[in-house]
Protein backbone atom coordinates (compact mmCIF):
# COMPACT_ATOMS: atom_id res chain seq x y z
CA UNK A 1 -104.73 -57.13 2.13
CA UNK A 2 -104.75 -58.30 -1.23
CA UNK A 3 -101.78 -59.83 -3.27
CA UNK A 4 -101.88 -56.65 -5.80
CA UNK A 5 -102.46 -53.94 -2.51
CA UNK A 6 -98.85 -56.06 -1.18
CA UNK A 7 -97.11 -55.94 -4.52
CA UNK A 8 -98.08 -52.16 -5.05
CA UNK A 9 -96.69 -51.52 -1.58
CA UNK A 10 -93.60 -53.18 -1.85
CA UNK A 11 -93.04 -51.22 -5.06
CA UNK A 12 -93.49 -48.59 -3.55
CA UNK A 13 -90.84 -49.31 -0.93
CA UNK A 14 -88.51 -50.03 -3.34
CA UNK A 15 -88.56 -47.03 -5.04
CA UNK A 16 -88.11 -44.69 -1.84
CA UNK A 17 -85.06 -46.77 -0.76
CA UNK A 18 -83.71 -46.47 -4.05
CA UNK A 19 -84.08 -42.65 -4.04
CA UNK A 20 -87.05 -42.21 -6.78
CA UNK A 21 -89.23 -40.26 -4.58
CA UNK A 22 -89.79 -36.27 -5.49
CA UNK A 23 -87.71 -35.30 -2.88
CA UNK A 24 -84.66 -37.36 -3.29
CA UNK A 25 -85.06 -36.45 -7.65
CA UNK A 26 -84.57 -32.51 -6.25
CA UNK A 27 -81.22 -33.81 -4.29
CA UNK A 28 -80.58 -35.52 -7.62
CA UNK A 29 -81.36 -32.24 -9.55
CA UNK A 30 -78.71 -30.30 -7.03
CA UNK A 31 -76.36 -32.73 -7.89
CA UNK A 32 -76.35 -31.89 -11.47
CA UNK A 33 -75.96 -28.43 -11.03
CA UNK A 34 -73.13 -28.90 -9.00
CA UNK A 35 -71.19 -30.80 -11.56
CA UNK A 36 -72.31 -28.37 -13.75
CA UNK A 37 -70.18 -25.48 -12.03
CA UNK A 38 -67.86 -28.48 -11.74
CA UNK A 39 -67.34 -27.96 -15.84
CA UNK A 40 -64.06 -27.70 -17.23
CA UNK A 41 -63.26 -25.15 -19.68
CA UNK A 42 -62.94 -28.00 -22.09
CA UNK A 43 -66.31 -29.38 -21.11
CA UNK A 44 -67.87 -25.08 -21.82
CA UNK A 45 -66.10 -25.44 -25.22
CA UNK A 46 -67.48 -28.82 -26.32
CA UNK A 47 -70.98 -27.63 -25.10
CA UNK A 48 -70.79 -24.25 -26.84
CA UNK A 49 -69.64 -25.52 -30.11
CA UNK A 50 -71.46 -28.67 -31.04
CA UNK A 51 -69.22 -30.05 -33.63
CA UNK A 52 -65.57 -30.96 -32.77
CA UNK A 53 -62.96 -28.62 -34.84
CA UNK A 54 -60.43 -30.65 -36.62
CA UNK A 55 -57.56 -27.79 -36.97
CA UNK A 56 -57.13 -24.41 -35.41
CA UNK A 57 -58.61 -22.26 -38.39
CA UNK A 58 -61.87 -24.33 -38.05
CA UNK A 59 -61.52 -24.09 -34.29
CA UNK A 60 -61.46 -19.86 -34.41
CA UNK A 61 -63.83 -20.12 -37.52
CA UNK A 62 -66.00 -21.89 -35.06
CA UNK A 63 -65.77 -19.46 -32.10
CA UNK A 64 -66.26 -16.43 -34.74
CA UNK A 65 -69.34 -17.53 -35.52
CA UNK A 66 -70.49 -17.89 -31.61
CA UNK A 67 -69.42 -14.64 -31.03
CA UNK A 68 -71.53 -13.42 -33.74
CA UNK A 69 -74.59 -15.51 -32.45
CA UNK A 70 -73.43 -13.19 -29.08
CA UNK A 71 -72.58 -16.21 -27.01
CA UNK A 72 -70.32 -14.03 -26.06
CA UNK A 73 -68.67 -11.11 -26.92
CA UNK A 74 -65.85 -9.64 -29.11
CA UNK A 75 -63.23 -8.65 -26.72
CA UNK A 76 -64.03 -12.35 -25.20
CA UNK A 77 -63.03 -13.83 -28.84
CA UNK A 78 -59.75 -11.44 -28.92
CA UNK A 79 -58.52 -12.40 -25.50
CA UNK A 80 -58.67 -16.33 -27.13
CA UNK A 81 -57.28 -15.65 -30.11
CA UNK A 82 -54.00 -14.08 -28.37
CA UNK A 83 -54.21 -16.96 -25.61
CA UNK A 84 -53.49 -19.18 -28.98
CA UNK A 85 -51.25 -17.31 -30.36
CA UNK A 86 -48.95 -17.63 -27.18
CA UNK A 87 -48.54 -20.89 -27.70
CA UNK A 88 -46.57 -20.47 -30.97
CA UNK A 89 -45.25 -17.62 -30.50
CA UNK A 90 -41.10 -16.84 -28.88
CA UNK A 91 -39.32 -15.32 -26.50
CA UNK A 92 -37.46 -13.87 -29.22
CA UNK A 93 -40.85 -12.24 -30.89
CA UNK A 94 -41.53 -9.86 -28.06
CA UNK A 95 -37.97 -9.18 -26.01
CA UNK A 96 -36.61 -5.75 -25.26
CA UNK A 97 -32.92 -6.12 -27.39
CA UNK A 98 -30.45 -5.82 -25.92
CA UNK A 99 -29.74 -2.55 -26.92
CA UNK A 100 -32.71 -1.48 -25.17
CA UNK A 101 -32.17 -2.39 -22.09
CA UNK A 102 -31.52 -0.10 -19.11
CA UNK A 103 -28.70 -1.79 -17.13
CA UNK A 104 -27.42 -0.91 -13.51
CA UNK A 105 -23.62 -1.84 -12.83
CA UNK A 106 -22.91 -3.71 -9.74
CA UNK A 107 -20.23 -1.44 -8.65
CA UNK A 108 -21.75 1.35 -9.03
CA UNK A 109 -23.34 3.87 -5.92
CA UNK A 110 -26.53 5.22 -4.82
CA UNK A 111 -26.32 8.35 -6.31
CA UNK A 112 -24.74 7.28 -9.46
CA UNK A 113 -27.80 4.91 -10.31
CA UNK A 114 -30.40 6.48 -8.48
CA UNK A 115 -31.38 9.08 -11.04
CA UNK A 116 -31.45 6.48 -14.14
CA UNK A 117 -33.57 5.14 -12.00
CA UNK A 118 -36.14 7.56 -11.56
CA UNK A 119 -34.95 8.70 -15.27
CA UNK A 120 -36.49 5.37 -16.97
CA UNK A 121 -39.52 4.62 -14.93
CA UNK A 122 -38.90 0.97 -15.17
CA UNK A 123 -39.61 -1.51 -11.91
CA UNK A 124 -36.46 -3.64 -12.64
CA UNK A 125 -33.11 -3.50 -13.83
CA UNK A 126 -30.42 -5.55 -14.41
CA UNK A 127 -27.75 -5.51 -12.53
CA UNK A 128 -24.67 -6.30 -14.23
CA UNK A 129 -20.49 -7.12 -13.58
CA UNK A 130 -18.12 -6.33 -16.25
CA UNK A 131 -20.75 -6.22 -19.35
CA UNK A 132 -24.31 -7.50 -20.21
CA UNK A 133 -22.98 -11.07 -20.23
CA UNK A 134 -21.70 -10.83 -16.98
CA UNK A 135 -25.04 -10.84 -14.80
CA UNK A 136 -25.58 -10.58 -11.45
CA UNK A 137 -29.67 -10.11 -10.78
CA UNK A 138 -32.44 -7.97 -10.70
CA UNK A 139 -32.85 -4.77 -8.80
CA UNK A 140 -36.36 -3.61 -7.58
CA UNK A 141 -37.30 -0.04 -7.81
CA UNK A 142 -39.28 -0.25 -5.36
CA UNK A 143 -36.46 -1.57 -2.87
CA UNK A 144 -34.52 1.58 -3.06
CA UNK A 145 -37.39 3.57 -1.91
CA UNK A 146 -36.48 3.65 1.72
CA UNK A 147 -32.57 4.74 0.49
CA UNK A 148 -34.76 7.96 0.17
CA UNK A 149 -34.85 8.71 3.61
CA UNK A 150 -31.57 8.03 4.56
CA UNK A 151 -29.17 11.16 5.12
CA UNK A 152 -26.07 8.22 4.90
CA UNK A 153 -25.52 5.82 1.62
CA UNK A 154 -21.79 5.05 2.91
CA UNK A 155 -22.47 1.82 4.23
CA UNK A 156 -24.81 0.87 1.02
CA UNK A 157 -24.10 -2.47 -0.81
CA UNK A 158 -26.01 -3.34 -3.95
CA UNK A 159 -25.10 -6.85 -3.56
CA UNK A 160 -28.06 -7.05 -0.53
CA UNK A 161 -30.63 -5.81 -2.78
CA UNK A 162 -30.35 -7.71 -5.82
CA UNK A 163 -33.04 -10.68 -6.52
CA UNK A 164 -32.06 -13.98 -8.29
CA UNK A 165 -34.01 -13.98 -12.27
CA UNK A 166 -34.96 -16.38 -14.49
CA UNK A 167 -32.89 -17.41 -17.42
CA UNK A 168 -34.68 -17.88 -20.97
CA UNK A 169 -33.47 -19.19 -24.65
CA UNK A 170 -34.91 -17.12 -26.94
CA UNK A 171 -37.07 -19.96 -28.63
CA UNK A 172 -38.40 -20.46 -25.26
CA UNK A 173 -43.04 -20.79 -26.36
CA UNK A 174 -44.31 -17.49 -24.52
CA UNK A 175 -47.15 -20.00 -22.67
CA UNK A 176 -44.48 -21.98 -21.15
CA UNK A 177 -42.72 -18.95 -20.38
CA UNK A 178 -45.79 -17.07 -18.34
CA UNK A 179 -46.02 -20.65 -16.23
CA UNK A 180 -42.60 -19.86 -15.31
CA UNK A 181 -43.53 -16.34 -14.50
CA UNK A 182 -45.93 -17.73 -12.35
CA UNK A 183 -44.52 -20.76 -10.67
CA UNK A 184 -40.62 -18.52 -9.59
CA UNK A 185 -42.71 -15.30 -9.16
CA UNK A 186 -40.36 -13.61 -11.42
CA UNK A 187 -41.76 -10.84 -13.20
CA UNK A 188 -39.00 -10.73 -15.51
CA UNK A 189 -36.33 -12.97 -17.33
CA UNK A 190 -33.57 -12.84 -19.18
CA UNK A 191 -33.27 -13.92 -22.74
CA UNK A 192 -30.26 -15.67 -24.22
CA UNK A 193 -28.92 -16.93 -27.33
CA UNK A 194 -27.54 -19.81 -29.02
CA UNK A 195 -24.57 -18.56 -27.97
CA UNK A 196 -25.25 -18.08 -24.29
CA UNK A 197 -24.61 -14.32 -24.89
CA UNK A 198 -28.15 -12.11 -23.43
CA UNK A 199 -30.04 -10.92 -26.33
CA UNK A 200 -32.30 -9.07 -24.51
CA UNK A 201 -35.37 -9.58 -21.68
CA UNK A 202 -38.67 -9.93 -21.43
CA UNK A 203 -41.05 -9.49 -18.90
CA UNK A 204 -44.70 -11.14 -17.65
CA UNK A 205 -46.63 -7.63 -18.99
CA UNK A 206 -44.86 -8.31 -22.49
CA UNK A 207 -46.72 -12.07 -22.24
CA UNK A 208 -49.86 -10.67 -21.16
CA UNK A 209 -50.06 -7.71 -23.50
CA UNK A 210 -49.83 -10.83 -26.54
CA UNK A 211 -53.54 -11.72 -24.98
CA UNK A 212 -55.32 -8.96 -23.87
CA UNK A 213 -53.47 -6.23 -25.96
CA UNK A 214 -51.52 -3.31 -25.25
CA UNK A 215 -51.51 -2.67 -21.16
CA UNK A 216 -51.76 1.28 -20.82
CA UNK A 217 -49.51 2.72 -17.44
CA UNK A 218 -49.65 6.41 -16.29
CA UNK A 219 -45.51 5.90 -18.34
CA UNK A 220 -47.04 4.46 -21.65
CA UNK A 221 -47.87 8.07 -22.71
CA UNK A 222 -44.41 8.74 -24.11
CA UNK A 223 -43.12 4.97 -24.65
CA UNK A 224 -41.00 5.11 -27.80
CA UNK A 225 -40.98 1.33 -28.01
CA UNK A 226 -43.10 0.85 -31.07
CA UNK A 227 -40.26 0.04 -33.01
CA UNK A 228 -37.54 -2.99 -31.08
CA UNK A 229 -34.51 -3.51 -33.74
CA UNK A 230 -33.54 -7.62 -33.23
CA UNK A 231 -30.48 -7.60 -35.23
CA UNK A 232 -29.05 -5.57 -37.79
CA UNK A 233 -31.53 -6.40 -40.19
CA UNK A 234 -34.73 -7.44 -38.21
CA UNK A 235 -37.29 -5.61 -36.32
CA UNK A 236 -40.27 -6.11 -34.33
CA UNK A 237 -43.03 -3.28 -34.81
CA UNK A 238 -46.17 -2.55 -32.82
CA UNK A 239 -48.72 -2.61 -35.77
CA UNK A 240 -50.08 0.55 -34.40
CA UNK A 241 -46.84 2.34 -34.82
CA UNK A 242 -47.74 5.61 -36.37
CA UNK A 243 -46.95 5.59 -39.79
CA UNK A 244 -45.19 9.57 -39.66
CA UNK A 245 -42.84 7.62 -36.67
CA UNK A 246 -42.00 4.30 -38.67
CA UNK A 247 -40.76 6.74 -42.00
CA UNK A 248 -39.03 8.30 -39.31
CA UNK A 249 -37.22 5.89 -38.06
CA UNK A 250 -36.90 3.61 -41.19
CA UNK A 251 -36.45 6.64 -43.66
CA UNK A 252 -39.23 5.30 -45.71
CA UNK A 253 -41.89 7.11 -47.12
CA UNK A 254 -45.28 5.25 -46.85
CA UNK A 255 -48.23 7.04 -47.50
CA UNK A 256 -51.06 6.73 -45.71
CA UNK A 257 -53.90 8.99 -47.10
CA UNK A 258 -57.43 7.61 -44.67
CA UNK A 259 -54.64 5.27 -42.99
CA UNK A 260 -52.71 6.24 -39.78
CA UNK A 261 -50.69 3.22 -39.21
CA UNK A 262 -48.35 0.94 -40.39
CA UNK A 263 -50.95 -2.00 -39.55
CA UNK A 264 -53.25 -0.33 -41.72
CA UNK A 265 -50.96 -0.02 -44.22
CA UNK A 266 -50.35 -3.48 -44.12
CA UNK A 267 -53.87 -5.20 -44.15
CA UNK A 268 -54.16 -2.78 -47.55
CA UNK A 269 -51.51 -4.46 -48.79
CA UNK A 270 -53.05 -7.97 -48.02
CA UNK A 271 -56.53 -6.82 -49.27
CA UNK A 272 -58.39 -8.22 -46.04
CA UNK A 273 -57.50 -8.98 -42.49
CA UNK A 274 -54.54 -11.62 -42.05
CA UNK A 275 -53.71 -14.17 -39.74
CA UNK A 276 -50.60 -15.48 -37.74
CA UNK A 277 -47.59 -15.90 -39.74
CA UNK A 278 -48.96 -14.59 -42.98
CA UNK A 279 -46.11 -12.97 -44.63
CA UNK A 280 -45.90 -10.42 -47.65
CA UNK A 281 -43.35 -8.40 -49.41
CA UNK A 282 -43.75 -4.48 -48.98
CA UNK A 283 -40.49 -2.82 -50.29
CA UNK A 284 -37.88 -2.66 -48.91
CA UNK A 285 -39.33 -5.15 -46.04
CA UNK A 286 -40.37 -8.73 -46.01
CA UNK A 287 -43.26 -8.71 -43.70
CA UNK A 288 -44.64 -11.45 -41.05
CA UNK A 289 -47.57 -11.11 -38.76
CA UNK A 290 -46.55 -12.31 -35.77
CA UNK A 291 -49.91 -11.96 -33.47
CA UNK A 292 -53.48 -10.90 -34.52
CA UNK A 293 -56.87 -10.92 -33.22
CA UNK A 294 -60.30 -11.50 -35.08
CA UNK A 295 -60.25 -7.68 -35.35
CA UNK A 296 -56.60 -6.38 -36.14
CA UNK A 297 -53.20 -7.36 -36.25
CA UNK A 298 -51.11 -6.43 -33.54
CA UNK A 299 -47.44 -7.35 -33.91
CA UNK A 300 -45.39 -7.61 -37.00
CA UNK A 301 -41.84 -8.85 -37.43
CA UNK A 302 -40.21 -6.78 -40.38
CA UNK A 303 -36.85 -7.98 -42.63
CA UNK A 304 -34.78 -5.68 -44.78
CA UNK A 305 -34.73 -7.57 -48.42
């Protein structure tokens, strides 16, 4: 054997023990797609947009203009513009007030709360001592189902049914709150103020409706909730609160004509589609866009001048 034949040979070996040959590249390929479903969603972003975003305007800019090249598609781009918007956005912003709230008293009996109830359609319920201040937990609908079937409530206490809750300030970030949601498996929490007095609650569909838009249940149908009065001067208002409803309830006297919202009648206003926290003066209201998509705005939090 030559000296070139031996050097070619021990190349040769080399090479296999180091993994070069065709067989051992295709383990190498496999490798590489496995990291590849190994991504992060960080690592997907980076790849899809190919220069880094310095603010969040340029960020959304950015992912408009994928969505446009169909990278993916629209209701994609809305579900990440509310998953940002959570992060900014309060407790306070989407709570049922106070006032709104449909309470069960811990003294009272089966068939005294039993029909509210089945009255409200609601899953859960506060249950409360001497006044809203004074709670005491949560009450499941669905725990008084087998009361049903009993022909005997006397021996009935309330106090065996009711679950512990979660306990919110109102300037509690709505992303921290749905980790809560997830890590207690609450499905609903009560909202405080600065005071310590509860200002309302606020559940995890209330979170997840800020993402993915308005959830629709067989009760939805008649929800008069388009309209949630904060204080005595602030409101929070479902942008796709029928404009005929908000004169209604506000006594106003908007107009419409091709419009048949109060959204719509506020992106006229603006002239073109705005963006979170945008605010603008339509008499008698001071108006601030609370949450909004790439398509439409969705929540608005109105002030009496």
């Amino acid at each position: 054997m030559s000296e070139g034949e031996s050097r070619s040979i021990k190349r040769s070996s080399s090479a296999v023990d180091r993994g070069d040959g065709p067989g051992d590249r295709q383990s190498g390929n496999g490798a590489d797609i496995k990291k590849e479903f190994r991504k992060t969603w960080r690592d997907w972003l980076a790849d899809l947009l190919p220069i880094e975003p310095t603010d969040r305007p340029e960020l959304l800019e950015m992912l408009k203009d994928a969505s446009e090249r169909r990278l993916f598609d629209k209701e994609a781009l809305n579900i990440i513009h509310g998953a940002l918007a959570v992060s900014d956005m309060r407790a306070r912003d989407i709570m049922i007030p106070r006032s709104q709230v449909v309470t069960v008293e811990l003294d009272s009996r089966v068939e005294e709360f039993l029909p509210t109830v089945i009255e409200s359609t609601h899953s859960r319920f506060p249950v409360i001592g001497d006044d809203m201040d004074d709670l005491k937990g949560i009450l499941h609908a669905k725990d008084m189902l087998k009361l049903l079937l009993l022909n005997d409530w006397d021996d009935f206490d309330i106090k065996d049914y009711i679950r512990p809750t979660i306990v919110v300030p109102e300037s509690k970030r709505l992303n921290d709150l749905l980790q809560e949601f997830r890590e207690t498996r609450n499905h609903m929490a009560l909202v405080i103020d600065e005071y310590g007095s509860v200002a309302g609650v606020v559940t995890i569909e209330d979170v997840l409706e800020q993402i993915v838009g308005d959830i629709e249940d067989e009760h939805d149908v008649d929800d008069d909730s388009f309209i949630k009065q904060l204080d005595r001067h602030s409101y929070t208002v479902k942008a796709t609160t029928p404009i005929e409803e908000f004169n209604e309830y506000f006594d106003t006297k908007f107009v419409g004509r091709d419009l048949d919202t109060i959204g719509g009648i506020v992106v006229k206003a603006f002239g073109y589609l705005p963006q979170r926290e945008e605010t603008i003066h339509i008499a008698p209201f001071d108006i601030r866009v609370i949450n909004a998509d790439s398509r439409r705005v969705r929540l608005l939090h109105l002030t009496r001048a």
